[in-house]
Protein backbone atom coordinates (compact mmCIF):
# COMPACT_ATOMS: atom_id res chain seq x y z
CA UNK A 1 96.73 47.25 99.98
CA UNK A 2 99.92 48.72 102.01
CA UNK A 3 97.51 49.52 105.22
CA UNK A 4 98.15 47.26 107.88
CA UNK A 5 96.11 46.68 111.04
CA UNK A 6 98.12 45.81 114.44
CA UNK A 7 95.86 44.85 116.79
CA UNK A 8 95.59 42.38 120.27
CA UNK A 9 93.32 40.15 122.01
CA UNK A 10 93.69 38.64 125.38
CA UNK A 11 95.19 35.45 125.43
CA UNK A 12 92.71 32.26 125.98
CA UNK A 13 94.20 29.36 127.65
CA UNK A 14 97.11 29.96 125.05
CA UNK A 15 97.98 32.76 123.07
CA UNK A 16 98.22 30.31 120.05
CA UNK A 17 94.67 29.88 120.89
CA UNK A 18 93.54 33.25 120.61
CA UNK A 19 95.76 33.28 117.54
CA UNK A 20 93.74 30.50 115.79
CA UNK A 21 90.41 31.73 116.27
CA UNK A 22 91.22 35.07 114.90
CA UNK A 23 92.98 33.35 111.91
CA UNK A 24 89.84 31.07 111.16
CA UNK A 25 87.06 34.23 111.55
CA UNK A 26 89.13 36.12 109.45
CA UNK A 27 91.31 34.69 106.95
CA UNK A 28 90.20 30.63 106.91
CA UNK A 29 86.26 30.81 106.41
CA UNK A 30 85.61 34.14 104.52
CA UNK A 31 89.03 35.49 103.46
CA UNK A 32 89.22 38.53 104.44
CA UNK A 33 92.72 39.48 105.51
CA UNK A 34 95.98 37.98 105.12
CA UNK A 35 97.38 37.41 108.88
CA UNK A 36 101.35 37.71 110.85
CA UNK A 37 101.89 36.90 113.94
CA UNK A 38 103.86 40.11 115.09
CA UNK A 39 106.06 38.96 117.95
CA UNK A 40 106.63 41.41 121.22
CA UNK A 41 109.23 40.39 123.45
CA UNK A 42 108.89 40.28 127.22
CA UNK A 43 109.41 43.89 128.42
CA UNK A 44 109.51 45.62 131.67
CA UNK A 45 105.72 46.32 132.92
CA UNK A 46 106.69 49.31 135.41
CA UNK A 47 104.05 50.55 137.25
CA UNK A 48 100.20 50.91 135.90
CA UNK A 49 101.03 55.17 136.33
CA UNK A 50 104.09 54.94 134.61
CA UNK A 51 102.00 53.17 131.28
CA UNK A 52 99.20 55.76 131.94
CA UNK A 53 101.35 58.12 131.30
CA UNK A 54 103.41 56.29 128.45
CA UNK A 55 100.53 55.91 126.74
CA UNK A 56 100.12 59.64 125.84
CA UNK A 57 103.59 60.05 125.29
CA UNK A 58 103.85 57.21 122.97
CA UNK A 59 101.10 58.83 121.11
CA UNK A 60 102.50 61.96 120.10
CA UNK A 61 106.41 59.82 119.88
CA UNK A 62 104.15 57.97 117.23
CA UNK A 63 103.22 60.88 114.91
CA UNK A 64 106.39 62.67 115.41
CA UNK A 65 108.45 59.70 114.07
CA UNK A 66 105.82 58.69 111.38
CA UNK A 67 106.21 62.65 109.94
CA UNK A 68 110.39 62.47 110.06
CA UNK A 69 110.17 59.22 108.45
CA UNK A 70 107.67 60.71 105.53
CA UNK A 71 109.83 63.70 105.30
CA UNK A 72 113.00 61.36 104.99
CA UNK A 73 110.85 59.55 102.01
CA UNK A 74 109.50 62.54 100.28
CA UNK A 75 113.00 64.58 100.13
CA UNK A 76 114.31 61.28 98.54
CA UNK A 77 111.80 61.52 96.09
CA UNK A 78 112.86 65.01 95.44
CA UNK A 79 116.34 64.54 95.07
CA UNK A 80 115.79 61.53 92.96
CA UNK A 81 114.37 64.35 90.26
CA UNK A 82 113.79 62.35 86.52
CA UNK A 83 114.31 59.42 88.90
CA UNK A 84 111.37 59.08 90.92
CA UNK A 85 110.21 56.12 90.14
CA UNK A 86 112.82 54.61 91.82
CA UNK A 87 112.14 55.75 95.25
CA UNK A 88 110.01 53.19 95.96
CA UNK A 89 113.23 50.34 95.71
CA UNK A 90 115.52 52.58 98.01
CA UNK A 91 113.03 52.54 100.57
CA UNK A 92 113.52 49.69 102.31
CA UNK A 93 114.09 48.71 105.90
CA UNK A 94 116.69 46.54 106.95
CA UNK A 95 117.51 45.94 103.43
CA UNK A 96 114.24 44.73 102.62
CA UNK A 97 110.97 46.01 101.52
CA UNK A 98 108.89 47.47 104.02
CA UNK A 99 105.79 44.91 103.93
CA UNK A 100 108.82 42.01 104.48
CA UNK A 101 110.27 43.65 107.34
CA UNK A 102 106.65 44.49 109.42
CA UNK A 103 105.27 41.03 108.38
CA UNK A 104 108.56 39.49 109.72
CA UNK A 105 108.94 41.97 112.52
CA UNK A 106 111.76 40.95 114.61
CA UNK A 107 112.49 43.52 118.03
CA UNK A 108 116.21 44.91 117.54
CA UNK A 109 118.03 43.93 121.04
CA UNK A 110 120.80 45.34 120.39
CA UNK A 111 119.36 49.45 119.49
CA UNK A 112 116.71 48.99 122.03
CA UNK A 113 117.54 47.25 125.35
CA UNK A 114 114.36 45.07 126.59
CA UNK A 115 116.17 45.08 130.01
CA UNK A 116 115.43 48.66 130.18
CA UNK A 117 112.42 50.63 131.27
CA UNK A 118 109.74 51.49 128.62
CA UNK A 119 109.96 54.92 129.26
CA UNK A 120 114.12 54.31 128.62
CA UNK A 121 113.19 52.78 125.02
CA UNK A 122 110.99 55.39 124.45
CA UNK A 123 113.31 58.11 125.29
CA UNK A 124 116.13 56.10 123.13
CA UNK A 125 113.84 56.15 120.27
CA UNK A 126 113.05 59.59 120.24
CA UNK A 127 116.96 61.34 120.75
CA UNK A 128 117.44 59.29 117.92
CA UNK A 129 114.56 60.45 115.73
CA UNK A 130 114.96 64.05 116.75
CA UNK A 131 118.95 63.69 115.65
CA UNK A 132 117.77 62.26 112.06
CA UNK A 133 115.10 65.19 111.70
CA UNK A 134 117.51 67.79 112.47
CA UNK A 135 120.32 66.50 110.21
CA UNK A 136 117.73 65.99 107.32
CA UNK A 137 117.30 70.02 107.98
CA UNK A 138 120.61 70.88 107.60
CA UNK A 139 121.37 68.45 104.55
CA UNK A 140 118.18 69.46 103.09
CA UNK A 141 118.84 72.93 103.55
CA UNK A 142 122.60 72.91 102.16
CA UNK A 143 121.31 70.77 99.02
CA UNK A 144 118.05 73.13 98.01
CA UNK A 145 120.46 76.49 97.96
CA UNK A 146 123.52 74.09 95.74
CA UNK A 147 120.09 73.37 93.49
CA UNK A 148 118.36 76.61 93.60
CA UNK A 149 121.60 78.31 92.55
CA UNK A 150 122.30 76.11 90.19
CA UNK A 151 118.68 76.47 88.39
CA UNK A 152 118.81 80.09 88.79
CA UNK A 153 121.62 79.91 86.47
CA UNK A 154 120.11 77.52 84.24
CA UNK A 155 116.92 79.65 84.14
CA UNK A 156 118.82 82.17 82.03
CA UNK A 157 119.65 80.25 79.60
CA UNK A 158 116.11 79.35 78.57
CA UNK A 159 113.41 81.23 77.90
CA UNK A 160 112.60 84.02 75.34
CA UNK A 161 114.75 86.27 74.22
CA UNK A 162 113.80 89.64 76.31
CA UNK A 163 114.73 87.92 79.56
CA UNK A 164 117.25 85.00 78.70
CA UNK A 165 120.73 85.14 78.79
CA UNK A 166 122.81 85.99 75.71
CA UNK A 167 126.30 84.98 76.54
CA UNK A 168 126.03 81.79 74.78
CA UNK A 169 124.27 82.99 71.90
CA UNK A 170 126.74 85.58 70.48
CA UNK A 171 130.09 85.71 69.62
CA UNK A 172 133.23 88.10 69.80
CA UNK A 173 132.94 88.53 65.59
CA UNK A 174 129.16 89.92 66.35
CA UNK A 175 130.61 93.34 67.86
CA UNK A 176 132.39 96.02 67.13
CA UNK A 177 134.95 96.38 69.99
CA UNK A 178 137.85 98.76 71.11
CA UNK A 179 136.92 101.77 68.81
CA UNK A 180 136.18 105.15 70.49
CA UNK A 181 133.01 106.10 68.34
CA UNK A 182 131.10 102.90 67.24
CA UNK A 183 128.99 100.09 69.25
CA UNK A 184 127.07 97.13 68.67
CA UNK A 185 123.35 96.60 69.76
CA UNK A 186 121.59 93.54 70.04
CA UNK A 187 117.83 93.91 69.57
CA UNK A 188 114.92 91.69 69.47
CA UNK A 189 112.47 91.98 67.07
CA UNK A 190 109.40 89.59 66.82
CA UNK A 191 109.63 87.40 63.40
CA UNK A 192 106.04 89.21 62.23
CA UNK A 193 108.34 92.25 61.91
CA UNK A 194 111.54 91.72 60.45
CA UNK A 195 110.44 92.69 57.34
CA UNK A 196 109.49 96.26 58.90
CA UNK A 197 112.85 95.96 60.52
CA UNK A 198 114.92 95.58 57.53
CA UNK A 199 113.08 98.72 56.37
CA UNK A 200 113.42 100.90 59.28
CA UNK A 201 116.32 100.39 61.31
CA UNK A 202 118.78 102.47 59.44
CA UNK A 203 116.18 105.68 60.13
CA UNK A 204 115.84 105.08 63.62
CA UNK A 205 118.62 107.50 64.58
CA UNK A 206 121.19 109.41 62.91
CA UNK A 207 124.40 107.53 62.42
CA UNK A 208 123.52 104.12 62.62
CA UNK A 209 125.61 102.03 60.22
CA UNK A 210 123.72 101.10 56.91
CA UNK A 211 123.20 97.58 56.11
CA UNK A 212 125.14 96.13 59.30
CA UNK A 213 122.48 94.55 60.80
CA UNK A 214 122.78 90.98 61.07
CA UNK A 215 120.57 87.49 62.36
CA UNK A 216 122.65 86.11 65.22
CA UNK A 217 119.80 84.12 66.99
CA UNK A 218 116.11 82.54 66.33
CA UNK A 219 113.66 81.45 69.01
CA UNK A 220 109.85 80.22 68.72
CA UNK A 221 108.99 84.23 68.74
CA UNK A 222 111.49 86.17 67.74
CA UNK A 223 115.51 87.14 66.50
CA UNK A 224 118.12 88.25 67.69
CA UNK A 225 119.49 91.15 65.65
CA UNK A 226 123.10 93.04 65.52
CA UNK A 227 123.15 96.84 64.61
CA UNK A 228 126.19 99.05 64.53
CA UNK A 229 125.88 102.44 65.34
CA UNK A 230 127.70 105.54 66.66
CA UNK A 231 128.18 105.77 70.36
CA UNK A 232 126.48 109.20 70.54
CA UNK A 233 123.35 107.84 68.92
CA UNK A 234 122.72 105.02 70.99
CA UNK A 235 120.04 107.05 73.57
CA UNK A 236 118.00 108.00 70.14
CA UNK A 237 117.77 104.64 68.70
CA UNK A 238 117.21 102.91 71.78
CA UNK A 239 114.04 105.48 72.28
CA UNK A 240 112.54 105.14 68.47
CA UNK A 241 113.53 101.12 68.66
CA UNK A 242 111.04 101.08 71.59
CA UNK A 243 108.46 103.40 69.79
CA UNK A 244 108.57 100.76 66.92
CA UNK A 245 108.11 98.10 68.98
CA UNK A 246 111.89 96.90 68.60
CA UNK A 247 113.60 95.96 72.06
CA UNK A 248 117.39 96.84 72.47
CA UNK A 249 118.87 94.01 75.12
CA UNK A 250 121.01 95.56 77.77
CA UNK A 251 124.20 93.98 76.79
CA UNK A 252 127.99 94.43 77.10
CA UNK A 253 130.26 92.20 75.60
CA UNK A 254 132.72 90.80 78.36
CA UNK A 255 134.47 87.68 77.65
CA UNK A 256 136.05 87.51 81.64
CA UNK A 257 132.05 87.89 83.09
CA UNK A 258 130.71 85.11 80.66
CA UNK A 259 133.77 83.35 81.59
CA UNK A 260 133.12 83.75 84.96
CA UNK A 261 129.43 82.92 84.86
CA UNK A 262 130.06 79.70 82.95
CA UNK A 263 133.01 78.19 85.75
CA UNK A 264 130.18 79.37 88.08
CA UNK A 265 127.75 76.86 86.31
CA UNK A 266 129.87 73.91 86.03
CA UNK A 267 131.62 74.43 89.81
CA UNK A 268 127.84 74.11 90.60
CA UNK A 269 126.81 71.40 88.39
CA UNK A 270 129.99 69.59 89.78
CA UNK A 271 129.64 70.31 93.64
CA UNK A 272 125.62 68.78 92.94
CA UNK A 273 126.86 65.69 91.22
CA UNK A 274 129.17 65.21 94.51
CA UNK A 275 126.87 65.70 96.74
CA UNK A 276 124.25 63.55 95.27
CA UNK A 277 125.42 60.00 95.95
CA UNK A 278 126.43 60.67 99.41
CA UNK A 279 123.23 62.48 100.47
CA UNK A 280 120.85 59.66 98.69
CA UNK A 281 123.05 57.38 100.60
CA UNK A 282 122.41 59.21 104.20
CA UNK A 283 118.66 59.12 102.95
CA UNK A 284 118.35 55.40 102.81
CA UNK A 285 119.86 54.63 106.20
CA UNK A 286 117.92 57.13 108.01
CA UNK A 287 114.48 56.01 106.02
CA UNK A 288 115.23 52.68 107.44
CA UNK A 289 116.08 53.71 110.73
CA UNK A 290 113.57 55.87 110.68
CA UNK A 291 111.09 53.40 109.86
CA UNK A 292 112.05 50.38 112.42
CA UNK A 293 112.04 52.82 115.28
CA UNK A 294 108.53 53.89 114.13
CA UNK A 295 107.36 50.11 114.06
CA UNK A 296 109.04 49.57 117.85
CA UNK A 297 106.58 52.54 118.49
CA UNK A 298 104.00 50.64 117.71
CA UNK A 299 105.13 47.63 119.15
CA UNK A 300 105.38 49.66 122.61
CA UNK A 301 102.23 51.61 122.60
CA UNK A 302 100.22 47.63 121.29
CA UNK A 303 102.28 46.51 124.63
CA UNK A 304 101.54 49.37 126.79
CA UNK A 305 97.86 49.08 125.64
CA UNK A 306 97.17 45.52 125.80
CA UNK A 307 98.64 45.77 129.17
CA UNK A 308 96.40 48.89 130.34
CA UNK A 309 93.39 47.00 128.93
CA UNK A 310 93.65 43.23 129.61
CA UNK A 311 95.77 43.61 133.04
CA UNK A 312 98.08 41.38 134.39
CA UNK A 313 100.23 38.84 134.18
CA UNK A 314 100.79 39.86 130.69
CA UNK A 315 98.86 37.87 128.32
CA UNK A 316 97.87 38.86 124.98
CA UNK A 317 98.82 38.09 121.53
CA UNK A 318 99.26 40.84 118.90
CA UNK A 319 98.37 40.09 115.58
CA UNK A 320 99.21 41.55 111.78
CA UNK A 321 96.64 41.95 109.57
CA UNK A 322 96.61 42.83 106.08
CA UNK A 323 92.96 43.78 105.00
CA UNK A 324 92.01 42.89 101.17
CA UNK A 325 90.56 46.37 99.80
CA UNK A 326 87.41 45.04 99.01
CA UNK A 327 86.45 43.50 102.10
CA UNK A 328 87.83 46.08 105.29
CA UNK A 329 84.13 46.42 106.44
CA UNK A 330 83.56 43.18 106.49
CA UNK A 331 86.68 42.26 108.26
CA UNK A 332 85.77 45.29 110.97
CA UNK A 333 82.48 43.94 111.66
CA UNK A 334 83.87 40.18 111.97
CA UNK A 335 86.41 41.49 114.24
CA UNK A 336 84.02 43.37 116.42
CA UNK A 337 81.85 39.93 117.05
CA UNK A 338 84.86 38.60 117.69
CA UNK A 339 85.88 40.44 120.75
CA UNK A 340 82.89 42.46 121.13
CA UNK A 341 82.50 40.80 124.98
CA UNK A 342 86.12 42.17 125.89
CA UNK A 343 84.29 45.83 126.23
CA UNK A 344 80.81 46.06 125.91
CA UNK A 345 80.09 49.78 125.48
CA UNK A 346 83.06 49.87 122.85
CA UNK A 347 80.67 49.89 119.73
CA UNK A 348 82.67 51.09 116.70
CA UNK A 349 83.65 54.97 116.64
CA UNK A 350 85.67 56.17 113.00
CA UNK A 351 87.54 59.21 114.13
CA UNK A 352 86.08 60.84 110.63
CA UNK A 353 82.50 61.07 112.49
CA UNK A 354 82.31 64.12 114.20
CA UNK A 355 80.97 63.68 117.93
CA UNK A 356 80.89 67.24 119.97
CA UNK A 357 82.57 66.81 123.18
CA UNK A 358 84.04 63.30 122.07
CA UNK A 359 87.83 63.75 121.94
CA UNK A 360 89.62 60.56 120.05
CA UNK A 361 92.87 61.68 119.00
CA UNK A 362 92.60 60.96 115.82
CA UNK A 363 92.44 57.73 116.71
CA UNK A 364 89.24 55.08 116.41
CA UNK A 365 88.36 52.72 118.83
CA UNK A 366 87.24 49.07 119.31
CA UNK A 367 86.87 46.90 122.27
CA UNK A 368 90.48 44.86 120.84
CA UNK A 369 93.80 47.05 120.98
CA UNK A 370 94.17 48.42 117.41
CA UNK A 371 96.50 50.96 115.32
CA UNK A 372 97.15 50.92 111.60
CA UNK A 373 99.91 51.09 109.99
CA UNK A 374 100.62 52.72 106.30
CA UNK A 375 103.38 51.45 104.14
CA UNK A 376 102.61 53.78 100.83
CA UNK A 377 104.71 56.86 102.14
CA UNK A 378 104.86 58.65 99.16
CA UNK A 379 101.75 61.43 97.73
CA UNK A 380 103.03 62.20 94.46
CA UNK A 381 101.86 64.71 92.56
């Protein structure tokens, strides 16, 4: 499982103590979980109005982060393209993989002063969060149009022959250029009824060519056929080819256009390739930072918490826990003997169960301090 549960307990006479006797419910006698000790430095307590009102802000800090850190991880999967499998190695944190780097959390000094206030940390965390999330928009945004533009293109050179385009199908032999009175048509003509066209296209309209039709082009459907006609028959024949079921493409020959449109495929093909490395780059720094500021969220808010609930001095221990799949309601009920005496009327609430007039956040409760954290970031489709 990549769910993780963060939670605290008071400390006993020790906090090694309160460690241990977690540990042996939990992991020692039944198995249940596998266990970290998640170390929280000494920060700055503030007043008890100032975590009050932390608390809340920490809360919404937390889901704002977690949804620019998804975002971060989900556009890298879309960049990625054929590639997506792949995602899962450039998300890392700190260099390493995710699980490594919460099991071994270590609090950055240096990003996120402990001399300073919570609220300070806080407001560090989320400038830098809200800088990330707007320069993801503008990358993202700059990126899509290259690709869109670029597909758009690509789009017309697939497909079926009414719609696709024909620029790299014919060449400058196929037309009759340069004279005054004849053209070239290209019209497609579904394979069930070539035969009918062999037999028919001469009569069509007056003036058209015999025998200079010719097969330029096969798809799944249908071909591509050449006719050569006189200029002033063209409206005629275009009128009985339709009648008969025969559809004359809206083409003009123009070797500077298809010229044109092909430099405009490759400039694009070119500028994407360019910006590719760079931008997957960008996307695996600001996953990671992403990602440890959302972990010193929850670092704070299990500090501000355990703080709020147990009082002071400041004496808890917060532990890691990594539930086995098969056993997470046995591990919830072990956990709520446990600690059951730190809050009596704390019997377990899911936030799924719908209470009227009960308000959680989204968030359950339990009489120990308690938020999960999710390392599979990724809902592919």
């Amino acid at each position: 499982m990549t769910e993780f549960w963060l939670i605290s307990a008071p400390g006993e006479k020790t906090c090694q103590q309160t460690w241990d006797k977690m540990s042996m419910a939990t992991a020692h006698i039944n198995n249940l979980s596998t266990n970290h000790k998640f170390n929280i430095p000494d920060l700055k307590v503030g007043t008890l109005d100032i975590l009050v009102g932390l608390s809340d802000e920490l809360a919404k800090l937390d889901a704002f982060v977690e949804s620019v850190m998804r975002k971060v991880a989900q556009y890298m999967a879309d960049v990625l393209e054929d590639t997506r499998d792949k995602v899962q190695e450039n998300l890392l944190a700190n260099g390493v993989d995710l699980v490594t780097y919460i099991t071994r959390f270590q609090w950055d000094m240096a990003k996120y002063p402990i001399k300073q206030p919570l609220k300070n940390i806080s407001e560090i965390i989320s400038k830098q969060v809200s800088q990330i999330d707007n320069d993801l928009k503008v990358r993202a945004s700059a990126y899509n149009s290259l690709k869109g533009n670029l597909q758009s293109l690509e789009r017309k050179s697939v497909g079926s022959l009414m719609s696709r385009s024909l620029a790299d199908i014919v060449k400058k032999d196929d037309f009759i250029l340069d004279s005054e009175y004849l053209t070239t048509l290209l019209v497609v003509v579904q394979k069930t009824s070539y035969a009918d066209w062999q037999k028919t296209y001469e009569t069509l309209a007056e003036m058209v060519v015999p025998r200079s039709t010719e097969l330029l082009f096969e798809d799944q459907d249908s071909g591509l056929f050449s006719v050569t006609l006189f200029r002033k028959a063209v409206d005629v024949f275009k009128h009985k080819a339709r009648e008969n079921k025969f559809i004359v493409r809206d083409f003009q020959y123009n070797e500077e256009e298809m010229k044109a449109d092909k430099e405009e495929m490759n400039r694009l093909s070119t500028d994407k390739k360019k910006q590719f490395g760079p931008l997957v780059r960008w996307l695996k720094v600001n996953f990671s930072e992403a990602f440890i500021a959302w972990i010193h969220i929850k670092a704070l808010r299990v500090f501000t918490e355990s703080v709020l609930r147990y009082g002071l001095p400041v004496n808890f221990q917060a532990m890691l826990l990594q539930p086995s799949k098969k056993n997470v309601k046995k591990l919830r009920e072990v956990l709520q003997d446990l600690y059951k005496h730190l809050d009596s009327s704390a019997t377990i609430i899911d936030a799924s169960m719908d209470i009227p007039g009960l308000n959680l956040s989204q968030q359950e409760y339990y009489p120990y301090v308690y938020y999960k954290i999710e390392c599979n970031l990724l809902d592919f489709k």
